[in-house]
N, C-alpha and C. Protein backbone atom coordinates (compact mmCIF):
# COMPACT_ATOMS: atom_id res chain seq x y z
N UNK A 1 103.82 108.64 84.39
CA UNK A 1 102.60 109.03 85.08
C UNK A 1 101.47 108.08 84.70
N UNK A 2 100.65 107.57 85.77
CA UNK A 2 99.43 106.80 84.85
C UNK A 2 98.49 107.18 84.72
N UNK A 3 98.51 108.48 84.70
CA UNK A 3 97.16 109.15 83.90
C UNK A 3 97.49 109.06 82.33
N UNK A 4 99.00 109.22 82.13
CA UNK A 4 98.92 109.04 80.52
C UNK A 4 98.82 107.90 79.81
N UNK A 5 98.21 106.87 80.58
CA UNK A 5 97.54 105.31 79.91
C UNK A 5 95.88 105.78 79.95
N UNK A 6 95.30 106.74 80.44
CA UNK A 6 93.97 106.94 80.25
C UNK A 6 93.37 107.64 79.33
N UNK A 7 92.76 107.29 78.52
CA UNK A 7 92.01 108.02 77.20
C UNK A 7 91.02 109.21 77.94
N UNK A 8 90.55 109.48 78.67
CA UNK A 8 90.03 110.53 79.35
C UNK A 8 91.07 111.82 79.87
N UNK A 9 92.12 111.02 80.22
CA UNK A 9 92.95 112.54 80.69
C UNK A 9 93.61 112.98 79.28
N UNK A 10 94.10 111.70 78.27
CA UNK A 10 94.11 112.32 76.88
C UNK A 10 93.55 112.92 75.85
N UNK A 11 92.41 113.24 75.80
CA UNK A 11 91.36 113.63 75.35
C UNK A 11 90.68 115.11 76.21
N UNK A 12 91.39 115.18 77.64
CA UNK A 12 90.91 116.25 78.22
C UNK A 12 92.22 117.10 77.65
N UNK A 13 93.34 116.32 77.96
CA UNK A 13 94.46 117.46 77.98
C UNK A 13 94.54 118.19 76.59
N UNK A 14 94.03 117.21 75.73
CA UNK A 14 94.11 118.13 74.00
C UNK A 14 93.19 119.21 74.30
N UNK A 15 91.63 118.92 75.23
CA UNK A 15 90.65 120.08 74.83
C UNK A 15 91.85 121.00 75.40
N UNK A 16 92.25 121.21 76.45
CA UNK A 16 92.72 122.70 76.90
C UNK A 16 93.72 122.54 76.06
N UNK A 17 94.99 122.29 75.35
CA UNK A 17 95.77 122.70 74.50
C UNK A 17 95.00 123.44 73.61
N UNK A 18 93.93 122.80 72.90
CA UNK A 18 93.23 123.31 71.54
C UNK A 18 92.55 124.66 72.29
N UNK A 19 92.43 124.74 73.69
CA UNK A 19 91.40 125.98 73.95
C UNK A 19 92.37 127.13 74.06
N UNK A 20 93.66 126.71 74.54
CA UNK A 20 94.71 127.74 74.62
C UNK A 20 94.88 128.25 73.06
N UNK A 21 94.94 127.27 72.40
CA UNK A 21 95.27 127.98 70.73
C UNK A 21 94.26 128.76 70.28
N UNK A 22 92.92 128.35 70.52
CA UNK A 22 91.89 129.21 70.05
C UNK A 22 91.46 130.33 70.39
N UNK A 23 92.07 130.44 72.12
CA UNK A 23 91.85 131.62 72.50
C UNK A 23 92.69 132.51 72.50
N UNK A 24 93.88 132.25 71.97
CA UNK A 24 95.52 132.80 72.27
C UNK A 24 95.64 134.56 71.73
N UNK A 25 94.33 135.01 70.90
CA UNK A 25 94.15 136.22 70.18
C UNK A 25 93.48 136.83 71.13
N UNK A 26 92.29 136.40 72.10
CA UNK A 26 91.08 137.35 72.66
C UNK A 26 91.93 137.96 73.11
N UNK A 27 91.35 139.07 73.82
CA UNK A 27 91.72 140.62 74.31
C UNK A 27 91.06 140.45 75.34
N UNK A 28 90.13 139.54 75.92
CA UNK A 28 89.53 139.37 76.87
C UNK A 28 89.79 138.52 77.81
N UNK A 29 90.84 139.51 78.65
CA UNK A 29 91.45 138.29 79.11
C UNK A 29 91.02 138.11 80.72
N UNK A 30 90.15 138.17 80.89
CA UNK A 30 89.33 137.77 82.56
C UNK A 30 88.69 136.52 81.54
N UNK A 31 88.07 136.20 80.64
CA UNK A 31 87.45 135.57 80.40
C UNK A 31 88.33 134.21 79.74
N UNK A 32 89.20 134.64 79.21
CA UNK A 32 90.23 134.03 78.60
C UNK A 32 91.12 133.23 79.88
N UNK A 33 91.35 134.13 80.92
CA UNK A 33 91.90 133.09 81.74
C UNK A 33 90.81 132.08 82.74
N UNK A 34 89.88 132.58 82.89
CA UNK A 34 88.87 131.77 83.18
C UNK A 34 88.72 130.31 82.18
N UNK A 35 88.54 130.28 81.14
CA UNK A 35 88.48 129.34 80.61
C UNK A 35 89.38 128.84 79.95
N UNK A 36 90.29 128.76 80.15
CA UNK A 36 91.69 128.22 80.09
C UNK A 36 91.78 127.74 81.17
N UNK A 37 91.15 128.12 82.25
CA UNK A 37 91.79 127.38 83.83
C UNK A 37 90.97 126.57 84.18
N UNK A 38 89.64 126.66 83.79
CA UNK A 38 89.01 125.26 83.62
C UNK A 38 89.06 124.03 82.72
N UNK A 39 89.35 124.49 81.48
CA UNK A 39 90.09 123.74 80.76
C UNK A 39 91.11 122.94 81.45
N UNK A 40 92.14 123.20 81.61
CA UNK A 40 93.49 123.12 82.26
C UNK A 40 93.43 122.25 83.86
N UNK A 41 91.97 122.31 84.13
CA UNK A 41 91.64 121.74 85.69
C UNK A 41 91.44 120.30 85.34
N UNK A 42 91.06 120.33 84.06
CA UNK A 42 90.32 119.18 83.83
C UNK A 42 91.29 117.75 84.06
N UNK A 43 92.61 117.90 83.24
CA UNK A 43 93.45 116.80 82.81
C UNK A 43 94.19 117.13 84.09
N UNK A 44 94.49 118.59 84.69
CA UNK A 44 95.71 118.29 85.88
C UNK A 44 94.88 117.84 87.04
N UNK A 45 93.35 117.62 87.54
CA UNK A 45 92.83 116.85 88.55
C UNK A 45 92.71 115.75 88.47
N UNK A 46 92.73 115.26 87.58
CA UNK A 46 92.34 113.44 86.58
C UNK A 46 94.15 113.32 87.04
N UNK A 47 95.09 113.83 86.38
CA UNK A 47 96.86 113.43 86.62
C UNK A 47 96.78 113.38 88.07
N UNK A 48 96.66 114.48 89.12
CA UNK A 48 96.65 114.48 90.30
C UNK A 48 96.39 113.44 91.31
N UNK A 49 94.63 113.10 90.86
CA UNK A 49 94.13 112.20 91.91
C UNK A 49 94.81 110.71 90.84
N UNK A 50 95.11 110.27 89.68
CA UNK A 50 95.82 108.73 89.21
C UNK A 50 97.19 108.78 89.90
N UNK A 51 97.77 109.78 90.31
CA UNK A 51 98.99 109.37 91.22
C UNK A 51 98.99 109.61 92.65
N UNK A 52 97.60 109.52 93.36
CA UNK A 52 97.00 109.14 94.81
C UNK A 52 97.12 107.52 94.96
N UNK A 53 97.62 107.31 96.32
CA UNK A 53 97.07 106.04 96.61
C UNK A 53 95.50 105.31 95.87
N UNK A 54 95.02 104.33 95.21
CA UNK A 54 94.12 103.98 95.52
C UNK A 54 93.35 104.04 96.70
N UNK A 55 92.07 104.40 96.92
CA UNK A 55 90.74 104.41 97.88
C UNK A 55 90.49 105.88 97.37
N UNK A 56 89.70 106.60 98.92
CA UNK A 56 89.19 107.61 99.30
C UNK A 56 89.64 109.10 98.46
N UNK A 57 91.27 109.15 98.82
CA UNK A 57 91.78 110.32 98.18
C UNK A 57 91.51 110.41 96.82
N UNK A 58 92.17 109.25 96.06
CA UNK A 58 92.03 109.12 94.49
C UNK A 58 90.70 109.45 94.30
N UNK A 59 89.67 108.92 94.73
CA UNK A 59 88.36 109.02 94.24
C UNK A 59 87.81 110.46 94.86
N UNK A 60 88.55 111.08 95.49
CA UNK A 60 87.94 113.06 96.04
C UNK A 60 88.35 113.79 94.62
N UNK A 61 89.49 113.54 94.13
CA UNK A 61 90.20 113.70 93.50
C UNK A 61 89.51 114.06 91.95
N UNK A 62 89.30 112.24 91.79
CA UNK A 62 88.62 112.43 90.81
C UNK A 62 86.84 112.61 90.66
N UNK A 63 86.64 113.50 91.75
CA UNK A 63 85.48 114.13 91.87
C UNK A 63 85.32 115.39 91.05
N UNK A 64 86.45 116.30 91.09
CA UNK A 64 86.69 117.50 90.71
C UNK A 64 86.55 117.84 89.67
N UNK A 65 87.18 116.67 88.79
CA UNK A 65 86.80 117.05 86.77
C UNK A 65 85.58 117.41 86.26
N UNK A 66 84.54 116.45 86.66
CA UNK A 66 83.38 116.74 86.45
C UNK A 66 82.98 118.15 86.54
N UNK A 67 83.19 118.71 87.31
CA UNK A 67 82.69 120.02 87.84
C UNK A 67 83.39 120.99 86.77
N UNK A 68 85.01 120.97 86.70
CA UNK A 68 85.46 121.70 85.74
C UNK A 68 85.23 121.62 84.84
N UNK A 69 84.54 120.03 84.34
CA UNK A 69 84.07 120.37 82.27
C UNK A 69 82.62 121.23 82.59
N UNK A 70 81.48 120.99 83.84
CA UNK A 70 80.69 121.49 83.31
C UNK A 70 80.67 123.06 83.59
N UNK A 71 81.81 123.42 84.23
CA UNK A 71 81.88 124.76 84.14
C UNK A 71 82.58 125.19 82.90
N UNK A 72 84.04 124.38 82.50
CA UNK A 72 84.09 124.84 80.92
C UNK A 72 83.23 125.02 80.36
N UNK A 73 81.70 124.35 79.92
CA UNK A 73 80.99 124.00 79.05
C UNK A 73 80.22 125.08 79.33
N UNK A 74 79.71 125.78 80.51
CA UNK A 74 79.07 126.94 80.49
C UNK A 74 80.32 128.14 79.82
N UNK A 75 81.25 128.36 80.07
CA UNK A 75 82.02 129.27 79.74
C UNK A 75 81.80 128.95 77.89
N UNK A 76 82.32 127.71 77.33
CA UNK A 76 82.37 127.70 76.13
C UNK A 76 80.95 128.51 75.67
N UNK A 77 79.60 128.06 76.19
CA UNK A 77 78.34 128.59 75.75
C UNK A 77 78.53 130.40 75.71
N UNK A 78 78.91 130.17 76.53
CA UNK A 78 79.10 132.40 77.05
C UNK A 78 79.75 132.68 76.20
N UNK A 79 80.73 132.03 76.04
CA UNK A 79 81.66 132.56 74.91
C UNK A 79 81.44 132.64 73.37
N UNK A 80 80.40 131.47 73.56
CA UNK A 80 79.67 131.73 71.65
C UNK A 80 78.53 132.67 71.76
N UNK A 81 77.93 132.83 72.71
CA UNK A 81 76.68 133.67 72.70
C UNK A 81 77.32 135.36 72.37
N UNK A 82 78.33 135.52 72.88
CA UNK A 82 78.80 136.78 73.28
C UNK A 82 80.17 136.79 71.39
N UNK A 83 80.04 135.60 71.02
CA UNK A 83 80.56 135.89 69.79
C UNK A 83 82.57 135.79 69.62
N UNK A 84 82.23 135.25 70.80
CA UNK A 84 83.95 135.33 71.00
C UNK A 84 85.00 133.29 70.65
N UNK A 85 83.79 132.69 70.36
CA UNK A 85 83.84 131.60 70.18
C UNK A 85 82.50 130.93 69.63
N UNK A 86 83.29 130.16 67.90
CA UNK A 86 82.69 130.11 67.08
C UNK A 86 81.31 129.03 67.09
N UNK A 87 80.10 129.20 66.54
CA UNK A 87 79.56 128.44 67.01
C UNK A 87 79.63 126.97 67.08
N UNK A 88 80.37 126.37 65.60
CA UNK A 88 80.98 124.63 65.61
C UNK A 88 82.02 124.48 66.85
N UNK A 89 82.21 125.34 66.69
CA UNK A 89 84.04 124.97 68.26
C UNK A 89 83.11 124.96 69.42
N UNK A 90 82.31 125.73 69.87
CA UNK A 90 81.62 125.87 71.12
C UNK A 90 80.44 124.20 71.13
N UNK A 91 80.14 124.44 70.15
CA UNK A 91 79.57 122.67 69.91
C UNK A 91 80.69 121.10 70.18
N UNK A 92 81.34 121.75 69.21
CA UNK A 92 82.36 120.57 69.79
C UNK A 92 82.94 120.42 71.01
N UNK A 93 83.11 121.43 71.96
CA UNK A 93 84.02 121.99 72.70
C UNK A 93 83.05 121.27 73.67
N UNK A 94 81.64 121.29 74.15
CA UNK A 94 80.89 120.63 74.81
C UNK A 94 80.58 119.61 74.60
N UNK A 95 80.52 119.36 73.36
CA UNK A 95 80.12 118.05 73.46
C UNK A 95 81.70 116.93 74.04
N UNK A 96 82.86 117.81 73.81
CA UNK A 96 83.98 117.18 74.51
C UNK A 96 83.79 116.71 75.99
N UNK A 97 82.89 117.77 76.46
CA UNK A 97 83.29 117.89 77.95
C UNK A 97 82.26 117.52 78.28
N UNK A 98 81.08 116.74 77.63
CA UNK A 98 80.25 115.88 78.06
C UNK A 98 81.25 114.41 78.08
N UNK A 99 81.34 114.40 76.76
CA UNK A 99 82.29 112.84 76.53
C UNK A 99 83.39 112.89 77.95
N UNK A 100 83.90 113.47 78.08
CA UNK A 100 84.95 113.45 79.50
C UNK A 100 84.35 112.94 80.93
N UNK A 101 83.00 113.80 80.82
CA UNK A 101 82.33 113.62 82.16
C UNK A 101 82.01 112.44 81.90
N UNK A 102 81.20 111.81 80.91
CA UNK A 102 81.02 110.38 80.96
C UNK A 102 82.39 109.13 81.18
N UNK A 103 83.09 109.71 80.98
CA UNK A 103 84.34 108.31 80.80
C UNK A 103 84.66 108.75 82.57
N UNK A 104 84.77 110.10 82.75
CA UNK A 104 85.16 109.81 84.44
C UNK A 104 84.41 109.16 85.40
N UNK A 105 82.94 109.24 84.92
CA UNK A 105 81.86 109.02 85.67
C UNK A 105 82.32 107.00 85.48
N UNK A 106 82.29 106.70 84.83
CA UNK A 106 82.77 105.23 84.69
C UNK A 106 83.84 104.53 85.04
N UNK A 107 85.09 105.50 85.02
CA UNK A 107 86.47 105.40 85.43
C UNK A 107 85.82 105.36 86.93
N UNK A 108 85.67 106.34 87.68
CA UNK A 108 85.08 106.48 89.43
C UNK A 108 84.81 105.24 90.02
N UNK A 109 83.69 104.38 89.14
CA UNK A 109 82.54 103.15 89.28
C UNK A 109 84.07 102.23 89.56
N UNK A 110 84.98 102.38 88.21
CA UNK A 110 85.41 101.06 88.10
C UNK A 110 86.53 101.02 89.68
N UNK A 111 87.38 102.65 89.72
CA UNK A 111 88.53 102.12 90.93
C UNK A 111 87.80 101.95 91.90
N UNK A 112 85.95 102.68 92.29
CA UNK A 112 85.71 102.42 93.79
C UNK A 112 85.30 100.91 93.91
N UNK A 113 84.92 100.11 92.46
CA UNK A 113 84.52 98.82 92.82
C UNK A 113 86.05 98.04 93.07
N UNK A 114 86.85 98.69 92.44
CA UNK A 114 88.22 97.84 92.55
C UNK A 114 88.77 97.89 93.96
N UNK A 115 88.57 99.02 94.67
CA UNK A 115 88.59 99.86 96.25
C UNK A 115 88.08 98.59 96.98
N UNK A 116 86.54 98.64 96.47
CA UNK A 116 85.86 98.25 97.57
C UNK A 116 85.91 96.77 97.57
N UNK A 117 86.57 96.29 96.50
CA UNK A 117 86.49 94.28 96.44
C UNK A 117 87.91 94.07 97.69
């Protein structure tokens, strides 16, 4: 697959492994599968749209991640406010899913300039 030559879909796919382990106890599980499935959106839309043709599709594709870290990243916040996720993990956990959004946001730049040459 050539998403697994990209340090962004590797680095996404650990957050949701590590979010599945951390959450694997809650009892809360509307919330629990909620953020697990954004988690989980993150690395399988990044895999999805790297095995699209290059152009248009690939790049719809990899439109989508973005959206899922910054909805993880609200969930992670809810989830420390409400005590169900600790406050260093909920720190790290965003600041992951900032770092993600930035490397996709650059990854995007580089295939649409590669697209468009």
């Amino acid at each position: 697959m050539k998403c697994e030559k990209l340090e962004v879909w590797k680095i996404s796919a650990r957050l949701a492994a590590e979010v599945y382990r951390q959450t694997a106890e809650l009892k809360d599980y509307g919330f629990k599968d909620r953020i697990t499935r954004a988690a989980l959106s993150i690395p399988s839309n990044i895999a999805e749209g790297m095995e699209k043709e290059p152009g248009k599709d690939q790049l719809r594709f990899l439109d989508s991640p973005p959206g899922s870290a910054a909805e993880f990243a609200t969930q992670t916040w809810i989830g420390m406010e409400i005590d169900y996720i600790p406050k260093e993990t909920s720190a790290s956990w965003v600041k992951t899913a900032q770092q993600i959004t930035g490397m996709l946001t650059n990854l995007r730049k580089n295939l649409k300039a590669k697209h468009d040459s």
